[in-house]
Protein backbone atom coordinates (compact mmCIF):
# COMPACT_ATOMS: atom_id res chain seq x y z
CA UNK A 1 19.92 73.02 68.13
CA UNK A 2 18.66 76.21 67.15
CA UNK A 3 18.95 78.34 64.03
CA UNK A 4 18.77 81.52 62.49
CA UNK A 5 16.90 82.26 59.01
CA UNK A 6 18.16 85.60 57.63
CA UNK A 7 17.43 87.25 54.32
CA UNK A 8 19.86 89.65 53.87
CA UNK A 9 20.49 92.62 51.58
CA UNK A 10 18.44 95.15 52.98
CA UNK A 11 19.42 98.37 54.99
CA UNK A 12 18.43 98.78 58.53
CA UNK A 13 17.44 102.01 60.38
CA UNK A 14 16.95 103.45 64.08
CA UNK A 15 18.30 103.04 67.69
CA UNK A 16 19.53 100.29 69.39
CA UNK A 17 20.77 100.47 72.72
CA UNK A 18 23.17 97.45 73.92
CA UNK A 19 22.94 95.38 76.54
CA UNK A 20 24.32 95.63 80.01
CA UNK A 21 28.15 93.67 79.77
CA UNK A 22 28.66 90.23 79.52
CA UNK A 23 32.21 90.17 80.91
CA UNK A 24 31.62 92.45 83.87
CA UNK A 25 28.71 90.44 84.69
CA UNK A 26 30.46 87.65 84.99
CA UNK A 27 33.41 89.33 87.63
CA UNK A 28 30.70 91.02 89.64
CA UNK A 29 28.41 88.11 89.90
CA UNK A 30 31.17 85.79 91.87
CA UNK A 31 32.14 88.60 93.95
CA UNK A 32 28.86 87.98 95.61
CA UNK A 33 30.04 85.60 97.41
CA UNK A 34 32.47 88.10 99.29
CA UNK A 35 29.80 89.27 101.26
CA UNK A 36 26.93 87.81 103.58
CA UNK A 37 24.86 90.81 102.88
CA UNK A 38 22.48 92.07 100.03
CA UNK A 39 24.05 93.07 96.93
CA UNK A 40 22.05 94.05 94.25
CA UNK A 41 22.58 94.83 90.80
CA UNK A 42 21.22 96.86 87.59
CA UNK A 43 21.81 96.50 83.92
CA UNK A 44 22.94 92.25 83.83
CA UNK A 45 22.08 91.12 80.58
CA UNK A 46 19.59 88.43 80.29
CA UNK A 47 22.08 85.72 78.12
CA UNK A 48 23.04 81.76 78.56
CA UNK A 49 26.77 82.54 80.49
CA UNK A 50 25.18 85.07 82.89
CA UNK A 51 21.77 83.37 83.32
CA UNK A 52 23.72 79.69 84.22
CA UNK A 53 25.83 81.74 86.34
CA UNK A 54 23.15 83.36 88.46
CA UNK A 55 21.52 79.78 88.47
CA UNK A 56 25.33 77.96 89.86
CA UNK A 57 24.99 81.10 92.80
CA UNK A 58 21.76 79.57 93.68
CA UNK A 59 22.75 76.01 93.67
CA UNK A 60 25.38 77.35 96.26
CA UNK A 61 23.00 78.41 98.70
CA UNK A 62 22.74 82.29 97.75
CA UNK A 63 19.50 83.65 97.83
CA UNK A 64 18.99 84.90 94.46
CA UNK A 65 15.53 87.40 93.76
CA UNK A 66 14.82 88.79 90.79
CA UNK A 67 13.68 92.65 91.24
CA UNK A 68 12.86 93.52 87.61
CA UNK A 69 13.93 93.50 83.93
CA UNK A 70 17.98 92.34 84.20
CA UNK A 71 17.52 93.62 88.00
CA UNK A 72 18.75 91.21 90.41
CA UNK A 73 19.69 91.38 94.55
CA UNK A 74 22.38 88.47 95.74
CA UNK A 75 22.73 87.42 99.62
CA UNK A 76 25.12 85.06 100.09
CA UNK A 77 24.90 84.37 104.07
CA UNK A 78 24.27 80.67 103.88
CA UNK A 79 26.57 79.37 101.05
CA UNK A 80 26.54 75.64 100.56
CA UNK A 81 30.00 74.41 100.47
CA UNK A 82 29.19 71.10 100.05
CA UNK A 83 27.94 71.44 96.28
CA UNK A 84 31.48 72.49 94.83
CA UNK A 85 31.94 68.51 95.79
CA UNK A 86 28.85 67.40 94.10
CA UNK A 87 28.76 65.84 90.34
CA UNK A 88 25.98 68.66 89.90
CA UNK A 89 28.40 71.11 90.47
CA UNK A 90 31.31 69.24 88.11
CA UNK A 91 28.90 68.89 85.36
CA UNK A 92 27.38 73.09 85.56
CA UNK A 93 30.96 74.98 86.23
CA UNK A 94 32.24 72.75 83.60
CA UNK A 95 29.61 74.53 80.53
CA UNK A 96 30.74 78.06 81.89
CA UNK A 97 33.74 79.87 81.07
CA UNK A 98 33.27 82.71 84.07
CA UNK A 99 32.53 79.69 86.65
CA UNK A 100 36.63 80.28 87.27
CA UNK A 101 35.85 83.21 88.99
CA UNK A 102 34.06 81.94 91.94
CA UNK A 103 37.07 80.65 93.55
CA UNK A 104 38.67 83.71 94.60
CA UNK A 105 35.56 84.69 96.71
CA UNK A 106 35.24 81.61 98.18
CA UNK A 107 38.94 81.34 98.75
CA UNK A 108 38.81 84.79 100.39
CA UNK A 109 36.10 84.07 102.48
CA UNK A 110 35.55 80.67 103.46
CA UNK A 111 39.56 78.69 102.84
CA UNK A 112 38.62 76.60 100.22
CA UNK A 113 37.61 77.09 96.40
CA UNK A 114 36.86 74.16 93.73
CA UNK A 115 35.83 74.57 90.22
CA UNK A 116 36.10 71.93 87.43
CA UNK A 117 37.81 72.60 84.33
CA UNK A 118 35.95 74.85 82.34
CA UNK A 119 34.33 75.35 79.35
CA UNK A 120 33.22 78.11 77.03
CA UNK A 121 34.68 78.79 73.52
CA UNK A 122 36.30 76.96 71.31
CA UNK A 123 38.84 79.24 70.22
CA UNK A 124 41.89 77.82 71.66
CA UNK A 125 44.00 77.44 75.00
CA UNK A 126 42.93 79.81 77.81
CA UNK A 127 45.39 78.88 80.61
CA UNK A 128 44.15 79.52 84.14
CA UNK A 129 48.23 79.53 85.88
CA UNK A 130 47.57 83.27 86.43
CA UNK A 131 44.66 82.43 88.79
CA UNK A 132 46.28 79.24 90.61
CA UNK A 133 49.70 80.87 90.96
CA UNK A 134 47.74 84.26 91.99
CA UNK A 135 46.53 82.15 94.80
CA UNK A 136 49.64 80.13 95.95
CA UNK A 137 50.92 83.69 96.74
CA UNK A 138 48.66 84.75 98.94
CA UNK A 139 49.59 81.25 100.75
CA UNK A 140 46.81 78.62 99.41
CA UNK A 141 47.81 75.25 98.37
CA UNK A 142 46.72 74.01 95.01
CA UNK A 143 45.14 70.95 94.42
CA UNK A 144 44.35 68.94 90.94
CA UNK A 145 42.39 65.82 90.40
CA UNK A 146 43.52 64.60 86.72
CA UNK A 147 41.00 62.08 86.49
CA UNK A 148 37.86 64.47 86.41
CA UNK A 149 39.90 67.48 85.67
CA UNK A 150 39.24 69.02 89.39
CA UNK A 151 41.03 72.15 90.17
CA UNK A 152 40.80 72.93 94.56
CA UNK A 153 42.82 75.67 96.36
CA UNK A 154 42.87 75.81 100.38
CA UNK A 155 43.70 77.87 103.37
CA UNK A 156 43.43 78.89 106.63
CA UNK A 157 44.53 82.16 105.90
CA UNK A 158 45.74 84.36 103.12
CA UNK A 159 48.38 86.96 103.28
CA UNK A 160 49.14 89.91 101.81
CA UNK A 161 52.14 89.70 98.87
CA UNK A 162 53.83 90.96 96.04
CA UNK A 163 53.48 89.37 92.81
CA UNK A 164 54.09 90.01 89.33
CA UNK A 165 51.80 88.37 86.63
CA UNK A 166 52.93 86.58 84.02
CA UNK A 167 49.85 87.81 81.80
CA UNK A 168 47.61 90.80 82.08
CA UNK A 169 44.59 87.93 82.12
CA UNK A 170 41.50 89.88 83.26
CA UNK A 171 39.90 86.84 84.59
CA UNK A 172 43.28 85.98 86.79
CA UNK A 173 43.47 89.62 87.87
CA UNK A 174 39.52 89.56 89.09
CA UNK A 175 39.72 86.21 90.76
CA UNK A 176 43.51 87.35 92.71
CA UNK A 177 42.15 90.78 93.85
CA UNK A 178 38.74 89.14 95.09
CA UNK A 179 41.18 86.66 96.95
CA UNK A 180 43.06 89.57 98.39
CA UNK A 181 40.69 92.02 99.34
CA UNK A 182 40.16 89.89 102.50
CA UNK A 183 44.12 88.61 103.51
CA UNK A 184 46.34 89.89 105.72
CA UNK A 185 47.96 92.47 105.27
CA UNK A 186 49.13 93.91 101.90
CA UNK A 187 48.74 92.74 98.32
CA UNK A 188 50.89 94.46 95.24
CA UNK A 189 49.95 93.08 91.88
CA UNK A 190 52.02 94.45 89.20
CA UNK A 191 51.14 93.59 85.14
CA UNK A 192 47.45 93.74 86.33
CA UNK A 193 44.93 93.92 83.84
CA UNK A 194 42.97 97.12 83.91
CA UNK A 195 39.70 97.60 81.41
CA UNK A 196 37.17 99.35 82.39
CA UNK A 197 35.28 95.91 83.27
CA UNK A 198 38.05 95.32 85.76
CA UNK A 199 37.49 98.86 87.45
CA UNK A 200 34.10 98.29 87.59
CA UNK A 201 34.48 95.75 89.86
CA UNK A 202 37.75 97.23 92.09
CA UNK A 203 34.60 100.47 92.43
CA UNK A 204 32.27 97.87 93.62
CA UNK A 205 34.23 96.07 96.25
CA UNK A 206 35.66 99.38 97.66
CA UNK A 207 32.05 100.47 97.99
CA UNK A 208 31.46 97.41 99.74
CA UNK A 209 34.17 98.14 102.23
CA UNK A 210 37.87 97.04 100.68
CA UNK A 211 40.69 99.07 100.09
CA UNK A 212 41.94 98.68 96.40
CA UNK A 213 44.28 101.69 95.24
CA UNK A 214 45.93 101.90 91.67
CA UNK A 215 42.43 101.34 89.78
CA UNK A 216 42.59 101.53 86.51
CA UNK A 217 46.19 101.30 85.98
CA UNK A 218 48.24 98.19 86.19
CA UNK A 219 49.50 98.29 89.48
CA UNK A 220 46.79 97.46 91.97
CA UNK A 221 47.22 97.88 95.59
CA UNK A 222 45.27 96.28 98.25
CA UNK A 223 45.14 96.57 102.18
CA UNK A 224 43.60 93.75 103.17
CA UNK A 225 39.82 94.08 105.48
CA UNK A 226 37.80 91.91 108.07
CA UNK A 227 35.16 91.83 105.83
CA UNK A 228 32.59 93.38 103.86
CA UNK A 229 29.17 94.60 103.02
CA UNK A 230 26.35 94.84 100.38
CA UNK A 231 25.93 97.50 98.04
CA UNK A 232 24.29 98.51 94.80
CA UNK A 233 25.84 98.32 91.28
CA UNK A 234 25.10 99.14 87.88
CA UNK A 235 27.02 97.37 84.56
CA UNK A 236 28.09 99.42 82.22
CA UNK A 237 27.14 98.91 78.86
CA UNK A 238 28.60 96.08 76.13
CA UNK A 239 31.84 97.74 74.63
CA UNK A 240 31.66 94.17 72.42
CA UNK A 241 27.92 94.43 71.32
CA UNK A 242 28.59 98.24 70.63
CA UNK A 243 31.63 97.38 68.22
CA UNK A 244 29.40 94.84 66.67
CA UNK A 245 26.39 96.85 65.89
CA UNK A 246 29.04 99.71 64.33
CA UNK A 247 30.06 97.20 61.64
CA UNK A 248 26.68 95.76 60.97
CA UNK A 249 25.81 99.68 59.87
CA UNK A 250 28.69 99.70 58.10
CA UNK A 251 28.32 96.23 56.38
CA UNK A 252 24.82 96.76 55.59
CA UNK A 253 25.24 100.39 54.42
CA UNK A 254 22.39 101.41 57.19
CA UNK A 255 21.74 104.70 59.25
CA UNK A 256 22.08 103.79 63.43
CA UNK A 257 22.08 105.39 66.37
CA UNK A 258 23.64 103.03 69.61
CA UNK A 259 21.92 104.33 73.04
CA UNK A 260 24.17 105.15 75.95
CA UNK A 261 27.62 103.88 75.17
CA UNK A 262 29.93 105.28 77.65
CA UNK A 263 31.86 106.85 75.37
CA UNK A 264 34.55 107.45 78.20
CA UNK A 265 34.98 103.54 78.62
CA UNK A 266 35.37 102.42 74.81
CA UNK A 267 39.04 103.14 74.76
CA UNK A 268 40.49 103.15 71.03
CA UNK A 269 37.34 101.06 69.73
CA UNK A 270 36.12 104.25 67.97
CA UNK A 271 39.21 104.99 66.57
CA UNK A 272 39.95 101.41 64.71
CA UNK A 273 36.49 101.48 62.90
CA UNK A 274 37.57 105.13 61.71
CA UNK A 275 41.14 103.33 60.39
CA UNK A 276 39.13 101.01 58.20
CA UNK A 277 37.11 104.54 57.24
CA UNK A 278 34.32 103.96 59.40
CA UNK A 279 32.26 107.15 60.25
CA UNK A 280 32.00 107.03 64.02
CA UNK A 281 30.09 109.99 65.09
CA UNK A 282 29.43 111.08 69.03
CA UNK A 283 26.15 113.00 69.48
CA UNK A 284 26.08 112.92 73.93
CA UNK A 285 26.92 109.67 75.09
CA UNK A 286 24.95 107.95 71.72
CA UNK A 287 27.08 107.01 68.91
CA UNK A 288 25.64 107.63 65.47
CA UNK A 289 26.65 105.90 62.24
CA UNK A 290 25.42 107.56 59.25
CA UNK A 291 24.59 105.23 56.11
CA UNK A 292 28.10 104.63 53.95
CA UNK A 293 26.23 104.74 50.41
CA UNK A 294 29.89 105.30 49.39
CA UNK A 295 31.73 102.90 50.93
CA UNK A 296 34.39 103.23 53.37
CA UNK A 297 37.93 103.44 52.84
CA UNK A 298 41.16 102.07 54.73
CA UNK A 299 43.89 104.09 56.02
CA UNK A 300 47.57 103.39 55.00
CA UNK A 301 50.27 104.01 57.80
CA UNK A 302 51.96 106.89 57.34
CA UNK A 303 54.99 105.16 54.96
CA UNK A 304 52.45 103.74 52.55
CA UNK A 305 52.35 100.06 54.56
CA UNK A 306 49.22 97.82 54.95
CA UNK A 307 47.00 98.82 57.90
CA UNK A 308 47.61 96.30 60.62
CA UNK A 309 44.54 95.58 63.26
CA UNK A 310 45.71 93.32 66.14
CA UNK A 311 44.89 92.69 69.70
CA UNK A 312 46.35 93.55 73.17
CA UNK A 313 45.75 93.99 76.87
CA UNK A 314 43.62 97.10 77.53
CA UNK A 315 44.06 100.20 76.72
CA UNK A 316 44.42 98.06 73.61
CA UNK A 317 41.81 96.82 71.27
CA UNK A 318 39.90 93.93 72.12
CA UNK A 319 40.26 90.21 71.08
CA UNK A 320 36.41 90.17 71.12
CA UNK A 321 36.18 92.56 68.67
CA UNK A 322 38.66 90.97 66.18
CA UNK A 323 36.35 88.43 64.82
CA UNK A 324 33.43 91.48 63.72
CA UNK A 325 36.24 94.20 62.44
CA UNK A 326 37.82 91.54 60.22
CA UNK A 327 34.18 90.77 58.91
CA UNK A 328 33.46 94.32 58.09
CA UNK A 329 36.75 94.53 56.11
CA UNK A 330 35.20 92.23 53.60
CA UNK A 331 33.35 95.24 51.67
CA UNK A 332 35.92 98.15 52.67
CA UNK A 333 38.27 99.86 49.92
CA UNK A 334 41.60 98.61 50.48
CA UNK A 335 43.53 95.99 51.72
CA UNK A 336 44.24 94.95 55.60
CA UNK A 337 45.79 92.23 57.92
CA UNK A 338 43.99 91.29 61.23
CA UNK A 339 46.75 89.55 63.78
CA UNK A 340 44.79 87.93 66.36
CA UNK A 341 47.83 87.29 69.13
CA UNK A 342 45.88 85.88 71.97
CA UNK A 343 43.72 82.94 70.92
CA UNK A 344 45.10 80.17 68.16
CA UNK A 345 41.73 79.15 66.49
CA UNK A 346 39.49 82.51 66.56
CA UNK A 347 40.11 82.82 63.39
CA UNK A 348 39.49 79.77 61.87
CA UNK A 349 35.49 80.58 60.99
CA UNK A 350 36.89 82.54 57.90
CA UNK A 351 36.52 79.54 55.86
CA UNK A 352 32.59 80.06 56.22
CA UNK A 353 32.88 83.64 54.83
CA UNK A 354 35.19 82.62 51.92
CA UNK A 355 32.03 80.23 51.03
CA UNK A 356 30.41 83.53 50.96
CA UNK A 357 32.65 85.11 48.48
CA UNK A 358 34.89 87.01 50.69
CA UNK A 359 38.68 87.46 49.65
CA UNK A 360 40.49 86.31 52.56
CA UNK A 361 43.93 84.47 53.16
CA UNK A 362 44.53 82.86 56.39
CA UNK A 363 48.40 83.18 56.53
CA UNK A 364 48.62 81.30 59.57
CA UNK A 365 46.40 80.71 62.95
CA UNK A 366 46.79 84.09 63.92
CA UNK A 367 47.05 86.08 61.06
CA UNK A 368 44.51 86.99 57.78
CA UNK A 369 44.85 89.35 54.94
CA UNK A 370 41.77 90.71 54.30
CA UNK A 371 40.91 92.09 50.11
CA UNK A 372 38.20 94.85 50.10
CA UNK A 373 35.06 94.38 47.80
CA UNK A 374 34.43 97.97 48.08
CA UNK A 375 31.02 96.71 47.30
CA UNK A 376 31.20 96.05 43.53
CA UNK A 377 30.66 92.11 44.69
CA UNK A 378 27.93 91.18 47.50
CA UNK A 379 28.51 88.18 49.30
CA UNK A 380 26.44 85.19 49.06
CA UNK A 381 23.77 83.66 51.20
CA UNK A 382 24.94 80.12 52.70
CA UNK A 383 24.34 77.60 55.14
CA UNK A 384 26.91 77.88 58.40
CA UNK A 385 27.54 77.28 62.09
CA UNK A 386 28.30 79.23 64.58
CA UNK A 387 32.01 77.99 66.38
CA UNK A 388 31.57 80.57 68.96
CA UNK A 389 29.78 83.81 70.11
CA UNK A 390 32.09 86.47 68.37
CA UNK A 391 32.34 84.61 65.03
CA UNK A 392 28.92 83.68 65.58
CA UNK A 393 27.70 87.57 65.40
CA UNK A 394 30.59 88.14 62.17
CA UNK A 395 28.93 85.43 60.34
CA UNK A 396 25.64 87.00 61.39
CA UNK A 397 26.24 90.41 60.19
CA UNK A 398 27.65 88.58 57.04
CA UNK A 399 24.36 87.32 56.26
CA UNK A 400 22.54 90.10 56.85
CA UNK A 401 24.74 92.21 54.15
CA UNK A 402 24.86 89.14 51.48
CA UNK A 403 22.03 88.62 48.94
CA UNK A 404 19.61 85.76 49.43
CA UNK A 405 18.88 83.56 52.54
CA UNK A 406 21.35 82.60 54.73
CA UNK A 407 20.80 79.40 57.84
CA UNK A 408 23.05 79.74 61.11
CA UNK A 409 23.01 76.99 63.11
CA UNK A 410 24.43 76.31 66.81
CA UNK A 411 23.09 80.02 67.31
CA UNK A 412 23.21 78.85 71.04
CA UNK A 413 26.49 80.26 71.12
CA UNK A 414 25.31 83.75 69.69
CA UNK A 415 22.66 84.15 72.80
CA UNK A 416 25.47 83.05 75.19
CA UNK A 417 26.62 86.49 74.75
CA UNK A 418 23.84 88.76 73.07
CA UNK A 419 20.67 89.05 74.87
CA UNK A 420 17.48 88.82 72.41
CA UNK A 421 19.30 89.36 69.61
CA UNK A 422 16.73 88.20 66.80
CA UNK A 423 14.04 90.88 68.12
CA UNK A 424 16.33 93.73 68.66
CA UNK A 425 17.27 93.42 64.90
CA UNK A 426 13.57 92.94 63.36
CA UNK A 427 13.12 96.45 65.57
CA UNK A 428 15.58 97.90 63.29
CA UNK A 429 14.51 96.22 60.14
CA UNK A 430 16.06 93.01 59.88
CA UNK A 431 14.86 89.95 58.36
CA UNK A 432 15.80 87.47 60.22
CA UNK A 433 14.07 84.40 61.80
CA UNK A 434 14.56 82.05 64.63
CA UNK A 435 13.74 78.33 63.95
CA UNK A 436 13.52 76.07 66.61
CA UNK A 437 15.55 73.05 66.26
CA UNK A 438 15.44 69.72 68.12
């Protein structure tokens, strides 16, 4: 198990540019699969989830080359069906979260789809209905081995329906419009979900020949095609790893400049670090955060009330980005409550900064109040584990504002989701250390 040794305290300076996104990458991987031609793609971060995923595409038989630096082409013309019934294959989709994702595609393309139960975070239930019942639309029947937890779908052929979702799941709404994009006829999926990682991938499979209208709202429309063809692709940039890097500057009092953002595809994640008094500047498409010697402040509602920060499907703000913003609350002037609505245990890891000195109260699964230090109290260095990638980074930008040396451990969670995260810090003038654990 690995772990992170991180003296904290000190300011950082300079540019950091994120990564290319971990939850596209995951979507546009599996849809792959749609396609016996070349596919290749720009910009996929090099972390644990996508890395295992790439290597599970391989194990199916697609011929996977790597072109460059997070530069990859996919060709999926002899897929190996007979691994989604091996133990191999039980024991790998189980470890990955975005494994879910490969059943539409093969659904779509060759009748049949299995994928074990699967892992990822533990930060509570994550039901996969939307996905199954997604599919039993478009006419497969579902399948479900209790004993090993075995999830199968089937068909000779899918056709074209109306459904309405019973959650905007992003997952459920990639997997249902990779299933659809090759059934008969017409598919109508109202209460879609519709971030920007979603568009990215309806952009991507109407370059590759499918006819998806709607994108980017939530009411997708799709005429159903023959087939389809290769194509090139580029990720956008981490809208996660660019929310966490504004409240390390802010946390840590530091001048930073974040590369490339895609300012037009962060939705209101600007505009909640300026609530909690954040100074998010946009110079181009960078984002610059000046150093807050002062402090930063949080914004009342207009009656007076306590600033609220909760999650919801996009445009809304992020779940991912709960965890970091609550974090970064810690040393603001003021007091807030963070509602996470989605997941029952995200919050849980605020018991670790507590240790630290933070004034939190955990109301209840979902909800914290959050009791600014405004600075006049650092936190303190400690020894902690990471429960999962997002708290992972909070209690890593925790350490690197508190005074003295704090240990991380289980940091294999942080680098499932943030590619070399240890040397893009030291670039900015972190001190932080990576100790190799057995």
């Amino acid at each position: 198990m690995g772990t992170f040794k991180i003296e904290g305290g000190h300011q950082l300076k300079g540019d950091i540019t994120p990564q290319g996104a971990k939850n596209e990458a995951l979507q546009i991987l599996c849809a792959v699969l749609l396609t016996p031609e070349t596919v290749k793609i720009d910009n996929i971060p090099d972390i644990v989830d996508v890395n295992k995923l790439i290597k599970l595409l391989g194990n199916l038989g697609v011929e996977v080359k790597k072109l460059g630096p997070n530069s990859y082409s996919f060709k999926a013309e002899n897929v190996n069906l007979e691994y989604l019934e091996s133990e191999a294959f039980k024991i790998e989709g189980r470890g990955l979260r975005g494994s879910i994702m490969i059943v539409g595609p093969l659904l779509a393309r060759f009748g049949k789809g299995y994928i074990p139960k699967p892992g990822g975070d533990k930060i509570g239930r994550r039901r996969l209905d939307t996905h199954f019942e997604g599919f039993i639309k478009l006419g497969a029947t579902f399948r479900y081995n209790r004993e090993d937890y075995f999830y199968g779908v089937e068909a000779d052929e899918l056709h074209g329906t109306y459904m309405l979702l019973d959650e905007a799941s992003v997952t459920g709404t990639a997997n249902i419009v990779m299933a659809a994009v090759l059934a008969k006829g017409t598919t109508t999926i109202y209460n879609a979900a519709c971030e920007p990682y979603l568009q990215q991938l309806c952009k991507m499979l109407n370059r590759m020949g499918a006819k998806i209208s709607g994108v980017g709202s939530n009411l997708l429309t799709i005429e159903g095609v023959e087939s389809l063809g290769g194509t090139d692709h580029r990720m956008l940039p981490d809208m996660i790893e660019i929310g966490s890097w504004i409240g390390l500057a802010a946390m840590t009092k530091s001048e930073l400049t974040i590369k490339n953002v895609s300012w037009d595809d962060l939705g209101v994640i600007p505009s909640v670090f300026r609530k909690i008094g954040i100074t998010v500047e946009r110079q181009g498409d960078d984002i610059h955060i000046p150093a807050h010697t002062d402090g930063y402040e949080i914004q009342s509602y207009i009656d007076g009330s306590i600033l609220t920060i909760a999650d919801a499907p996009w445009p809304g703000f992020t779940p991912d980005l709960l965890s970091i913003v609550l974090t970064v609350l810690i040393q603001a002037r003021g007091s807030a409550v963070v509602h996470q609505k989605m997941f029952e245990s995200r919050l849980f890891f605020v018991d670790k900064l507590i240790d630290m000195g933070a004034k939190i109260i955990l109301c209840d699964p979902h909800r914290a109040t959050i009791i600014g230090h405004d600075f006049k109290s650092q936190l303190k260095a400690t020894t902690m584990t990471s429960p999962d990638i997002r708290a992972g980074v909070s209690l890593l930008i925790a350490a690197l504002s508190a005074k003295g040396t704090s240990i991380i451990h289980n940091i294999e969670q942080i680098d499932r989701g943030y590619e070399n995260i240890d040397t893009r810090l030291r670039a900015i003038g972190a001190k932080i250390e990576r100790l190799e654990g057995n």
